[in-house]
Protein backbone atom coordinates (compact mmCIF):
# COMPACT_ATOMS: atom_id res chain seq x y z
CA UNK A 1 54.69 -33.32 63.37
CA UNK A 2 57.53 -35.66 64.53
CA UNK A 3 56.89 -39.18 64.17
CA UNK A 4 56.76 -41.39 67.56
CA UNK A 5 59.38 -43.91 67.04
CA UNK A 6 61.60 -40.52 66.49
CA UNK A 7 60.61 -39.74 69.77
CA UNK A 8 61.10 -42.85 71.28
CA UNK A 9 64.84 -43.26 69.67
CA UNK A 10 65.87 -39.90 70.98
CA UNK A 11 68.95 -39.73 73.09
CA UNK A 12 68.16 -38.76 76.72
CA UNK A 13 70.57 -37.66 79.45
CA UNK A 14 69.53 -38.17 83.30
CA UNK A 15 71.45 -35.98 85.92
CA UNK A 16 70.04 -36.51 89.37
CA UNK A 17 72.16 -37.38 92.82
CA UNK A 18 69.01 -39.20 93.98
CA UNK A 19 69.31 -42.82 93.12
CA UNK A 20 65.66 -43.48 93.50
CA UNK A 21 64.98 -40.21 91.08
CA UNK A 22 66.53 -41.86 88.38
CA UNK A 23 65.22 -45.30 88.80
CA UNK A 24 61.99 -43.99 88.97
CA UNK A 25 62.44 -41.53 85.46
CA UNK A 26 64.17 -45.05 83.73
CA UNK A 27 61.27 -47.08 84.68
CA UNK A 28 58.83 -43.68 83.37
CA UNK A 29 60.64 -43.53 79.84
CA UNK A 30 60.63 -47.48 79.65
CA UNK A 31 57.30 -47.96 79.72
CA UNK A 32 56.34 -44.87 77.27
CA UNK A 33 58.75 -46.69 74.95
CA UNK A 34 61.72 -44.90 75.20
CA UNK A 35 65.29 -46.81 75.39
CA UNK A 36 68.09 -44.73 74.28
CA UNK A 37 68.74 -42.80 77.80
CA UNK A 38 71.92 -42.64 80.08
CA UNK A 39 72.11 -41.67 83.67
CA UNK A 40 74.39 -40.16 86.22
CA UNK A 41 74.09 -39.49 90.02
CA UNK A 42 77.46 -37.24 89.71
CA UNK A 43 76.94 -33.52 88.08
CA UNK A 44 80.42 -33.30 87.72
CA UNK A 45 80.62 -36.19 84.82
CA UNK A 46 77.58 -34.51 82.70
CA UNK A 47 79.92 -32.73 80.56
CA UNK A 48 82.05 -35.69 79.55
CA UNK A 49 78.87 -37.60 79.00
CA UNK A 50 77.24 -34.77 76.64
CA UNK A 51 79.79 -34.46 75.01
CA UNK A 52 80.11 -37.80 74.24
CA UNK A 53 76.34 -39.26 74.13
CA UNK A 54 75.33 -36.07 72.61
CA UNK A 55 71.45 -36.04 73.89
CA UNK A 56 68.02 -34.35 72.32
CA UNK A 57 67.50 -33.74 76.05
CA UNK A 58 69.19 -33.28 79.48
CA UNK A 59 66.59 -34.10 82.01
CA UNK A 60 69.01 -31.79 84.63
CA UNK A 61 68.26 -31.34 88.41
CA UNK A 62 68.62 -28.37 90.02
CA UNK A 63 69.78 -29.75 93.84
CA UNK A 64 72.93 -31.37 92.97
CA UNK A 65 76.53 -31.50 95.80
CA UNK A 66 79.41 -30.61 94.13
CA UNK A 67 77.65 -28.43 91.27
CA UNK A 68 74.13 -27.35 90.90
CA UNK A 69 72.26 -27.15 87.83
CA UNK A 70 73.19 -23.95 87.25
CA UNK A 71 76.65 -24.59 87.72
CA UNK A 72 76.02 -27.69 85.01
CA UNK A 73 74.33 -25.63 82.64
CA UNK A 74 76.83 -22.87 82.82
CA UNK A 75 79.43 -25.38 81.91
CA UNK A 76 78.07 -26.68 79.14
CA UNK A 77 76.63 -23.38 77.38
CA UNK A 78 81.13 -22.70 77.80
CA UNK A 79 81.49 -25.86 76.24
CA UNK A 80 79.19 -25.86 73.28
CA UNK A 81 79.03 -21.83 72.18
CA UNK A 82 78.61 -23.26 68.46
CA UNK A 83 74.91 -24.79 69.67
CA UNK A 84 72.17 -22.18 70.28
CA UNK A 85 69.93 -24.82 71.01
CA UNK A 86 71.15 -27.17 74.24
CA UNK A 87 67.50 -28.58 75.19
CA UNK A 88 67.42 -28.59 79.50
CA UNK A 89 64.33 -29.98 81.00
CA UNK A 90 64.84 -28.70 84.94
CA UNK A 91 64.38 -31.40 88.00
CA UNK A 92 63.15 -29.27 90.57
CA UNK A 93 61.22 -29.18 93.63
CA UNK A 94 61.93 -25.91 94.28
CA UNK A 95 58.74 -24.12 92.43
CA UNK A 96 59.55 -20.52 93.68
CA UNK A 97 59.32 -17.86 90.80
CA UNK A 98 63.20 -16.62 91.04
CA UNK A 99 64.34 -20.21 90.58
CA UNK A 100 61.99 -20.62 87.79
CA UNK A 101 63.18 -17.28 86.72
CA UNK A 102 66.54 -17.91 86.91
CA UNK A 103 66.67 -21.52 85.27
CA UNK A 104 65.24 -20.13 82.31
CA UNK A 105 67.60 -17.10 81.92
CA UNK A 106 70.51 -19.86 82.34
CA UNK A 107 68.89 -22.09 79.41
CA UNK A 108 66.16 -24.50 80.85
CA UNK A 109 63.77 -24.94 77.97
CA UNK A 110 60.30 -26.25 80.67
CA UNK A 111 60.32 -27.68 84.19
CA UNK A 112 59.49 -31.13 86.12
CA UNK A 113 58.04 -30.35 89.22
CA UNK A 114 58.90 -33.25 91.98
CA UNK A 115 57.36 -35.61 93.44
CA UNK A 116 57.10 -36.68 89.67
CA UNK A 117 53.94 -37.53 87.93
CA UNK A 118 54.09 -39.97 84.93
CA UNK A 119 51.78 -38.43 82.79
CA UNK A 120 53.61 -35.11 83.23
CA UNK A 121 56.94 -36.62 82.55
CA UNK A 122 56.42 -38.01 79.59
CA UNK A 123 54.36 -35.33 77.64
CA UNK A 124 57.04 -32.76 78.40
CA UNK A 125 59.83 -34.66 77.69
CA UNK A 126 58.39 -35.39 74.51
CA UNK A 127 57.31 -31.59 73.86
CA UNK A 128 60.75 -30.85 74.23
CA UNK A 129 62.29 -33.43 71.85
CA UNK A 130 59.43 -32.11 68.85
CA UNK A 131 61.11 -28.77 69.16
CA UNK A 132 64.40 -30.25 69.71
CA UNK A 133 63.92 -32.89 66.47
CA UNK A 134 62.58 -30.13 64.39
CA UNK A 135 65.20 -28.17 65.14
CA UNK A 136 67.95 -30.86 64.37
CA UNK A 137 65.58 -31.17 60.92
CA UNK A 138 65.98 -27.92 59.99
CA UNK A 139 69.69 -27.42 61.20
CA UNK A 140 70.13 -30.44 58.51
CA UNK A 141 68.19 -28.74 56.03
CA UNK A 142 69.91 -25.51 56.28
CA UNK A 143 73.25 -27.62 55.53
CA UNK A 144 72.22 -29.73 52.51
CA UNK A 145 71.17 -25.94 51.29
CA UNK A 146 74.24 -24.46 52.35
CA UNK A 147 76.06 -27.04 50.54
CA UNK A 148 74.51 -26.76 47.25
CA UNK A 149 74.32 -23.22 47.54
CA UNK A 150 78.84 -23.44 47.96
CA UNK A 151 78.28 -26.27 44.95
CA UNK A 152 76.36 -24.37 42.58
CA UNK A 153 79.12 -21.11 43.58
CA UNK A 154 82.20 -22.90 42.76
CA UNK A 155 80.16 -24.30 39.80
CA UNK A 156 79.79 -20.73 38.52
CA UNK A 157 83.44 -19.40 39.68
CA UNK A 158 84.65 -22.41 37.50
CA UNK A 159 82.88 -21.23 34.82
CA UNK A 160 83.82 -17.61 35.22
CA UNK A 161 87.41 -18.49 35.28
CA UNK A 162 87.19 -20.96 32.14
CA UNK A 163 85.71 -17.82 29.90
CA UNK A 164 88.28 -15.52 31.24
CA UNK A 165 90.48 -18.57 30.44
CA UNK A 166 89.61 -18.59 27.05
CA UNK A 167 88.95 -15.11 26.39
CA UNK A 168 92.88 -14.43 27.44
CA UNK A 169 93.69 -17.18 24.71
CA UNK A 170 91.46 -15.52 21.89
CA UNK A 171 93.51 -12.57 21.93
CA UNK A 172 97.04 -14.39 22.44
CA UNK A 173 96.25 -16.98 19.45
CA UNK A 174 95.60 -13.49 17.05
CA UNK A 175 99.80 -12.72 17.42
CA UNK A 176 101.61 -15.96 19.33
CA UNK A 177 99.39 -18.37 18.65
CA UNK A 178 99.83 -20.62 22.35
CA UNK A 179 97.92 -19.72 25.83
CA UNK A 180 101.00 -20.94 27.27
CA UNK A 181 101.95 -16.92 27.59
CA UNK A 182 99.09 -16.02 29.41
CA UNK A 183 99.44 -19.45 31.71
CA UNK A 184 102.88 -18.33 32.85
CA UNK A 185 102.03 -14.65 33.28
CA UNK A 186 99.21 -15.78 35.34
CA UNK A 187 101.33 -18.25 37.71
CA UNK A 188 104.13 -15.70 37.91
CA UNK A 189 101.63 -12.79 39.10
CA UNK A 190 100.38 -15.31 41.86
CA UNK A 191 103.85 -15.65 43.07
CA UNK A 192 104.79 -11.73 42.76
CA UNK A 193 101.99 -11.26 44.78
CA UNK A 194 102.40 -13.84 47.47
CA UNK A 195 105.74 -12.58 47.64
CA UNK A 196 104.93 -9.04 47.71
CA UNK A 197 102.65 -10.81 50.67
CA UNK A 198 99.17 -9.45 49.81
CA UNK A 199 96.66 -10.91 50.98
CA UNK A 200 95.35 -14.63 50.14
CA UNK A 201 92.61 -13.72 47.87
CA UNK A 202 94.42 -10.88 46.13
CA UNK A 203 96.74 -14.16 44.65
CA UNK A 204 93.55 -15.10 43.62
CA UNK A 205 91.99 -12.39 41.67
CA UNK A 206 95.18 -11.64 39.72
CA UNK A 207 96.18 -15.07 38.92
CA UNK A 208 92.40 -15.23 37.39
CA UNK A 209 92.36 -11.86 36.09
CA UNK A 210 95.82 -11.39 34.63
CA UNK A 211 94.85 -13.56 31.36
CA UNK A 212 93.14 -11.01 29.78
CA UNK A 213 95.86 -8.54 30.14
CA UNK A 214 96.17 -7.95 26.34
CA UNK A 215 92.29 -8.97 25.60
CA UNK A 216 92.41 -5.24 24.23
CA UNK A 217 94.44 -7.01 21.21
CA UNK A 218 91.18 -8.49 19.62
CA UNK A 219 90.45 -4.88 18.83
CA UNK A 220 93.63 -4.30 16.61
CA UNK A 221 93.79 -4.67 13.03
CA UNK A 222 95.99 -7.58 11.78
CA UNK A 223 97.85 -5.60 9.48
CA UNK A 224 99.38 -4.43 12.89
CA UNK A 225 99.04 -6.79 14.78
CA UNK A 226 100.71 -9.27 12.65
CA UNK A 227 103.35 -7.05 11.04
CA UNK A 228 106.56 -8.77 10.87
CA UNK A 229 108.48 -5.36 11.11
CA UNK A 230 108.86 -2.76 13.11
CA UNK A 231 105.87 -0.55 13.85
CA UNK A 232 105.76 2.78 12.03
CA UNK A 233 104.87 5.58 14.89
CA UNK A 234 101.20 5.85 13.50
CA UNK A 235 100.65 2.35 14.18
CA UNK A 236 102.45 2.06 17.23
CA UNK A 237 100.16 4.40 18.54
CA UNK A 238 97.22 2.09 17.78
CA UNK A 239 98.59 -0.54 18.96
CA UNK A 240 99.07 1.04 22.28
CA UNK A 241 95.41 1.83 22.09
CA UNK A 242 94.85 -2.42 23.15
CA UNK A 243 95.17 -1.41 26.93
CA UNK A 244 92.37 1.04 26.56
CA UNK A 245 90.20 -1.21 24.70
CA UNK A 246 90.91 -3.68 26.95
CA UNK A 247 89.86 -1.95 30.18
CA UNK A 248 87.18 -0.61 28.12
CA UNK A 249 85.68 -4.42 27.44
CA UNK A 250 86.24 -5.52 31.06
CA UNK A 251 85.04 -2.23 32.83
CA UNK A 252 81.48 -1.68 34.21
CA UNK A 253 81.05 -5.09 36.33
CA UNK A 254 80.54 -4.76 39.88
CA UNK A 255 82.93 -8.12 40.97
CA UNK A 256 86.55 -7.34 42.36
CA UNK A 257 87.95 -10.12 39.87
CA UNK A 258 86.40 -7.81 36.78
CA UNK A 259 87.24 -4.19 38.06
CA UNK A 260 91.17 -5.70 38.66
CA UNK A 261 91.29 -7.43 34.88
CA UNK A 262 89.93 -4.07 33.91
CA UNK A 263 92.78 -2.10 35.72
CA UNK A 264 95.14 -4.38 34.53
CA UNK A 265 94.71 -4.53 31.04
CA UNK A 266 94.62 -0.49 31.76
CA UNK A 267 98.10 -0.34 33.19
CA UNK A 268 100.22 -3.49 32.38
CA UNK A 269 102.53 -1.14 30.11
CA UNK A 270 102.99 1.64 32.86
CA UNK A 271 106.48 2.15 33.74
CA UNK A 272 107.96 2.96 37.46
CA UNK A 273 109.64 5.60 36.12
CA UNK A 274 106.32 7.08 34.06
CA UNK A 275 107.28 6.51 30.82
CA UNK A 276 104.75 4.21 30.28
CA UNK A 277 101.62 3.91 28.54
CA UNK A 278 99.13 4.73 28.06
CA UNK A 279 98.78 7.15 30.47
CA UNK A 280 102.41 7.73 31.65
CA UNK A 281 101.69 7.08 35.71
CA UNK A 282 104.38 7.21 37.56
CA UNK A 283 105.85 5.07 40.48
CA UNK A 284 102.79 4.09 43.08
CA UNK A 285 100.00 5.88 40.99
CA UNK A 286 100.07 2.50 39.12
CA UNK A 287 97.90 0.16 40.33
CA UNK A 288 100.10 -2.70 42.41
CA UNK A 289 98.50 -5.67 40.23
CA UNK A 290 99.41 -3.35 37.05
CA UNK A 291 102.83 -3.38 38.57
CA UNK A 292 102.97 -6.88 38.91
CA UNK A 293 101.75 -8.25 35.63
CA UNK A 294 103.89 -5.74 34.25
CA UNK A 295 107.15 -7.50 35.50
CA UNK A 296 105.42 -10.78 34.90
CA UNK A 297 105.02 -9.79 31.43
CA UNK A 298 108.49 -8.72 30.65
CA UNK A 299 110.19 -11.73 32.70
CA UNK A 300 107.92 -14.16 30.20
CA UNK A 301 108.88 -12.20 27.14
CA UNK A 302 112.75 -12.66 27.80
CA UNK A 303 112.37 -15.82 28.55
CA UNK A 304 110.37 -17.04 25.59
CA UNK A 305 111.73 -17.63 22.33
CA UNK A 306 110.08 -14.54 19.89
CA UNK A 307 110.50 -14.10 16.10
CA UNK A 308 113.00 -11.22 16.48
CA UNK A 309 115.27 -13.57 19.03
CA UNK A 310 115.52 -16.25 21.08
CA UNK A 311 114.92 -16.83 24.69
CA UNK A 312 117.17 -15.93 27.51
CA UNK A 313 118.76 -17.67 30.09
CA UNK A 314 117.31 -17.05 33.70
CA UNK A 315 120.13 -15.65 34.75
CA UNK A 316 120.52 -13.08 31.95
CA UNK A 317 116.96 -11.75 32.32
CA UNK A 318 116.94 -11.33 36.08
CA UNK A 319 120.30 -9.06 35.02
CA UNK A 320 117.60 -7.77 33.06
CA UNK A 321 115.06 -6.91 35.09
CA UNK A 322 117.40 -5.64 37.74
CA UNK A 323 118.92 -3.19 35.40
CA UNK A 324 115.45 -1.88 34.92
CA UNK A 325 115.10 -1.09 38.98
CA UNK A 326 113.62 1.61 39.77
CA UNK A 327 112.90 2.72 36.26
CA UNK A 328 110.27 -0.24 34.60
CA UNK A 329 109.96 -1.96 37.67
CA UNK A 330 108.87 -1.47 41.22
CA UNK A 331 111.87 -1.67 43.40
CA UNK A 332 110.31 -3.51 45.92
CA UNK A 333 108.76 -6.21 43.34
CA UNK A 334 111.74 -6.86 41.26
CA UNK A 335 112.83 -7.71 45.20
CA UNK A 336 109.74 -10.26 45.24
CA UNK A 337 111.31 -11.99 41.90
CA UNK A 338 114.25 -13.28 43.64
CA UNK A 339 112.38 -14.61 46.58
CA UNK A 340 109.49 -16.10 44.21
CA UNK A 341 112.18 -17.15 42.31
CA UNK A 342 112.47 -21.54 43.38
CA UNK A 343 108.56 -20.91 42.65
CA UNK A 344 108.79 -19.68 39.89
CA UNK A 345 111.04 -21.99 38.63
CA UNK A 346 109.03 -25.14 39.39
CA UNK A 347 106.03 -23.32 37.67
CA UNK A 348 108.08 -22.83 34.24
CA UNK A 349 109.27 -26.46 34.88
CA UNK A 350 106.08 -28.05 35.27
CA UNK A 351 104.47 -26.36 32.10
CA UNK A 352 107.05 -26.99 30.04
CA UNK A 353 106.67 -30.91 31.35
CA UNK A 354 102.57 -30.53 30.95
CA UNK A 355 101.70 -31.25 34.02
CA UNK A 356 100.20 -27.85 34.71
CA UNK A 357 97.94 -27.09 31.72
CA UNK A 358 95.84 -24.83 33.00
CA UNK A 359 94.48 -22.57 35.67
């Protein structure tokens, strides 16, 4: 049940070209204790003055020159599609059953049959403003739910993303010992794949998923992981074995963000021209964010300083990377690079300055 003094403070529009009509309806809603009402003799300003007084009811008549209360209530179900609710109480002499028929298919909520009879007046007014007030209550309900519903999601995606987070930086402290790797491979994916122009939330996923890209590494031994030689065939061939294990860990989650961290760890080492591993795809059978964190792999490893040599100019490794064309690297992304480049730049820039830390 609505309280009265609700009631009573509830905004109410008048729209009736007879003077004495509205006179008489003021003096009705004065004396039941209502004060917060506004009144025009002129259908043709009721739009302006909804709009801007923004009523629990529009006490509307149906006899109007200029536009009827059809007309009226046409206009304003134009002007306010968002509101499934626009609460019409119809001023009407005209009791016939196709008008009353018609006003309701046009949006009256309930009638007021003239000559008008106090009593009458201001029990369905105020029927119409309990709906009307409930309604608003449980629009405002819906909201505050709504809210804390998008609150307690982006809680949870936060969280998400900070275990991914760390989970990429378990495996790259076990053989570099920084996250910054897995920060710039991230960042550089997002750009590749603005760049490439996929769509918004694809940047998304792979600049969240791509950290885990070598999570597969957890599952090599350290006496190959850590060598500080070269790899003897046998153990090259487990070490190759981290993108398996890696898709392995991520696989079996229903969430796009969990099946692409599982297809990239998969196919980050795939090569254009299929001499990849570890299943030697070739060209476009690789997976486009494989692709991508692929080149953003290789364009962090030349330009990061390693134990076997030092980092390379810019320059130098886009010389790189475009020597590798068509037989690493997608064409059409090593294309991407050089207009993600200024990005990419500032990204490098900025982490290297710490003021981007993290994801």
């Amino acid at each position: 049940m609505i309280d009265l003094q609700r009631i009573q403070n509830a905004r109410i529009l008048i729209a009736d070209d007879e003077t004495s009509n509205v006179l008489l309806l003021e003096k009705i809603l004065a004396a039941a204790g209502h004060a917060n009402f506004l009144s025009t003799t002129d259908p043709r300003q009721v739009l302006d003055l909804y709009r801007a007084f923004r009523p629990d009811i529009l006490l509307l008549d149906f006899h109007m020159p200029y536009l009827d209360g059809f007309e009226v209530m046409a206009i304003l179900h134009t002007a306010f599609k968002e509101e499934d609710y626009i609460p019409i109480l119809m001023l009407t002499a005209d009791i016939t059953q196709p008008t009353r028929l018609k006003a309701l298919e046009c949006g009256a909520k309930d009638f007021l049959t003239k000559p008008f009879d106090q009593v009458e007046v201001v029990n369905r007014i105020r029927n119409i403003l309990e709906v009307r007030l409930l309604y608003t209550d449980l629009k405002d309900q819906n909201q505050v739910l709504e809210q804390k519903v998008r609150e307690r999601t982006q809680e949870l995606m936060e969280t998400r993303l900070e275990i991914i987070h760390r989970l990429g930086q378990a495996a790259e402290y076990r053989d570099k010992g920084t996250g910054l790797h897995i920060l710039r491979i991230s960042y550089y994916s997002a750009c590749l794949a603005r760049a490439a122009h996929l769509p918004r939330e694809m940047h998304d996923v792979i600049l969240a998923s791509s950290p885990m890209h070598d999570i597969g590494k957890i599952g090599i031994p350290d006496s190959i992981l850590l060598k500080k030689g070269r790899l003897d065939p046998e153990e090259w061939e487990i070490m190759k074995t981290h993108t398996t294990i890696g898709a392995e860990l991520l696989a079996g989650h229903n969430s796009s963000l969990m099946k692409v961290a599982s297809t990239i760890a998969l196919t980050h080492h795939e090569r254009w021209d299929g001499q990849g591993y570890p299943q030697g795809m070739k060209g476009e059978e690789i997976p486009l964010a494989g692709r991508i964190v692929a080149l953003s792999d290789v364009l962090d490893a030349l330009l990061s300083d390693r134990p076997y040599k030092k980092s390379w100019p810019m320059e130098t490794a886009l010389n790189e990377i475009e020597s590798l064309r068509g037989i690493a690297f997608d064409p059409s992304l090593v294309d991407a690079l050089h207009e993600a480049l200024p990005e990419i730049k500032d990204i490098l820039q900025r982490i290297e300055s710490k003021t981007l830390t993290q994801l």
